[in-house]
Structure formats: structure tokens, C-alpha cells
Protein backbone atom coordinates (compact mmCIF):
# COMPACT_ATOMS: atom_id res chain seq x y z
CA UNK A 1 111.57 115.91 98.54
CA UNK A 2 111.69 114.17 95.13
CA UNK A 3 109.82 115.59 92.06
CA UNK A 4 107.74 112.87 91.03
CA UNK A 5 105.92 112.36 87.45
CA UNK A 6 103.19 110.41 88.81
CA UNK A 7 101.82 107.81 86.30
CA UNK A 8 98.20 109.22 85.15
CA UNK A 9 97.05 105.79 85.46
CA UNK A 10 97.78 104.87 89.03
CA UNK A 11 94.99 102.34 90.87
CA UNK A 12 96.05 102.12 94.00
CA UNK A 13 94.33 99.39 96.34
CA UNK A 14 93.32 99.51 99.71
CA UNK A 15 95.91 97.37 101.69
CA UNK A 16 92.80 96.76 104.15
CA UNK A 17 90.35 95.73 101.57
CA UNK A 18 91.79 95.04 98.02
CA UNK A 19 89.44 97.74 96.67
CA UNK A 20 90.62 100.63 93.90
CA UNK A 21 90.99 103.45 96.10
CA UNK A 22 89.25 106.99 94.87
CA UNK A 23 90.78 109.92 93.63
CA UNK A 24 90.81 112.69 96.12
CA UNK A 25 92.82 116.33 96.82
CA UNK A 26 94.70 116.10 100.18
CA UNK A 27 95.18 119.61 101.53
CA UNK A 28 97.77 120.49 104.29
CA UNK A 29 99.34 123.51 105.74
CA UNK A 30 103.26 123.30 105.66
CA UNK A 31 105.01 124.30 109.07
CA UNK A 32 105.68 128.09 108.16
CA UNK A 33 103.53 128.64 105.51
CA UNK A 34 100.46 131.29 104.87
CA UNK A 35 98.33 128.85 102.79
CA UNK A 36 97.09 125.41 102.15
CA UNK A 37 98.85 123.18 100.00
CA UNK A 38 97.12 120.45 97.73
CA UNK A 39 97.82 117.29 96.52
CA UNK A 40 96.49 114.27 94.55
CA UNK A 41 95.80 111.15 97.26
CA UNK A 42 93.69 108.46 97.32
CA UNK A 43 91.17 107.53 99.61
CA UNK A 44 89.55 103.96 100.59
CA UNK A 45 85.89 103.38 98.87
CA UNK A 46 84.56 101.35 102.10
CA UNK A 47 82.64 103.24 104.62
CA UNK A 48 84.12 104.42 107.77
CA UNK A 49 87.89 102.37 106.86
CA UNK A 50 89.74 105.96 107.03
CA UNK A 51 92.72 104.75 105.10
CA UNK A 52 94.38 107.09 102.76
CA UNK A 53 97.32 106.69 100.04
CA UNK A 54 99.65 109.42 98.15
CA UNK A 55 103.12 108.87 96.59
CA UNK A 56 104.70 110.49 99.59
CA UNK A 57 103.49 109.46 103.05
CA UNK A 58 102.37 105.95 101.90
CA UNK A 59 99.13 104.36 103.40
CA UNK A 60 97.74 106.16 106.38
CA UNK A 61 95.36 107.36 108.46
CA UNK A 62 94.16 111.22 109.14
CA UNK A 63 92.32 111.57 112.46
CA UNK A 64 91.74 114.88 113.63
CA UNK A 65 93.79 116.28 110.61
CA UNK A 66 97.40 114.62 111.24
CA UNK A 67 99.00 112.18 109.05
CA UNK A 68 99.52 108.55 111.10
CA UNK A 69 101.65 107.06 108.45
CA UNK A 70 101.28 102.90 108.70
CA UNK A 71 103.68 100.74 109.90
CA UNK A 72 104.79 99.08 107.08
CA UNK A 73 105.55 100.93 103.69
CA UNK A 74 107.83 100.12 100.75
CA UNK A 75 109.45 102.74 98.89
CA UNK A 76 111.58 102.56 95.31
CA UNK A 77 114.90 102.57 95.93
CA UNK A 78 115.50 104.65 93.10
CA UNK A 79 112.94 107.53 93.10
CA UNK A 80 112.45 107.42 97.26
CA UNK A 81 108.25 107.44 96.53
CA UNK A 82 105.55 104.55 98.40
CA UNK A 83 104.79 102.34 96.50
CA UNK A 84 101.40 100.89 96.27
CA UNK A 85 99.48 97.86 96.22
CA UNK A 86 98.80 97.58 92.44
CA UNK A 87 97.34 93.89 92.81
CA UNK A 88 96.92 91.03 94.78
CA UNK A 89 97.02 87.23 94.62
CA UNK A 90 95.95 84.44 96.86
CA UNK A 91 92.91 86.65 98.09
CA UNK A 92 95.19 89.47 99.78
CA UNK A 93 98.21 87.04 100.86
CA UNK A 94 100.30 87.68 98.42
CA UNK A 95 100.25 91.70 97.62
CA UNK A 96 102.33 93.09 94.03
CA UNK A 97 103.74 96.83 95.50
CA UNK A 98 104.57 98.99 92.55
CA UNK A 99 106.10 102.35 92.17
CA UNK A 100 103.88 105.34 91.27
CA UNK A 101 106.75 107.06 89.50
CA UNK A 102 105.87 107.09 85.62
CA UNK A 103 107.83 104.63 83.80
CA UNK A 104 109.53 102.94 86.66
CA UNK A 105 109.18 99.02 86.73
CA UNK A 106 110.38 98.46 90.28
CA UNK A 107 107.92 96.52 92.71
CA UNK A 108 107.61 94.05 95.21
CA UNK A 109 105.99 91.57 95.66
CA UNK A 110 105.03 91.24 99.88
CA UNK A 111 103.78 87.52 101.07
CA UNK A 112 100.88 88.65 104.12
CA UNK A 113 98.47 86.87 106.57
CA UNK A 114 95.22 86.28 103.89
CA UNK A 115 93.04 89.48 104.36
């Protein structure tokens, strides 16, 4: 796994929803391991959507405690991390990925069905 330097400011959006996602501490237990594990995530601001972000496992879901990555995620081909959706255009058809690592300029723009 990559050591990231994740940029302080990071906004992620919703993919769903186009809303700034909330800061939140994602805790898992790592196969072998005695104790929990914590890390910064994000988590969607509408009631009952679910959908979570970190730099790692991308967008996804956590029912019942497991990680249900989505199907489509975009990573930086240079530091390996998921990028998120930093903006949008078009109202959601158009969404700008970027990279969370801090200082990296790589994104992509990703041309959707309108949200």
C-alpha cells in the first residue's frame, strides 16, 4: 500500500448527489490483527444514501460492516490512490476526478448520464 500525504484540503463530492461529503474516522480490523485500525474517510451528508469515500477503497458502500467498493473508480496513475469527484459541470454530467495525493495535478475529467 502507498504512503499517501493526503491534501488537508480535500472536498470530496458525493458521486450520487454532488454534495461535499463529511469528514469522518473509518475504523477496520485488518485480517490478523489484535486491534482496530483508523482512518480519515468521508461520508455522504444526505440521509440514508450510505455512500462513503477514502483515498484507498474509492466510493463505496458499508452494509453490515464490509467494504462494497463501486463499480467504477479512477485511480492516479502515479501515486495508485482514488481519486475523487472534486467538481462537476453540466449538473452532474460532466464530473472533474482529482487525486487526493498533496501536490499532484492529475485528474480526469468523466462525461456521465446527468444526475
Amino acid at each position: 500500500m502507498h504512503f499517501a500525504v493526503i491534501d488537508t484540503e480535500l472536498k470530496p463530492l458525493c458521486t450520487r448527489h454532488l454534495q461535499p461529503m463529511n469528514r469522518v474516522d473509518i475504523y477496520w480490523k485488518p485480517e490478523g490483527a489484535e486491534n482496530l485500525s483508523c482512518m480519515t474517510g468521508y461520508r455522504c451528508v444526505i440521509d440514508k444514501c450510505g455512500l462513503f469515500y477514502d483515498v484507498y477503497s474509492g466510493y463505496h458502500e458499508r452494509p453490515d460492516g464490509m467494504v462494497n467498493a463501486l463499480d467504477t473508480q479512477y485511480h492516479c496513475q502515479e501515486h495508485g490512490l482514488s481519486m475523487y469527484v472534486a467538481s462537476h459541470a453540466l449538473k452532474g454530467a460532466v464530473k472533474h476526478f482529482k487525486c487526493p495525493q498533496y501536490g499532484c495535478t492529475r485528474g480526469e475529467s468523466v462525461h456521465t448520464a446527468a444526475a
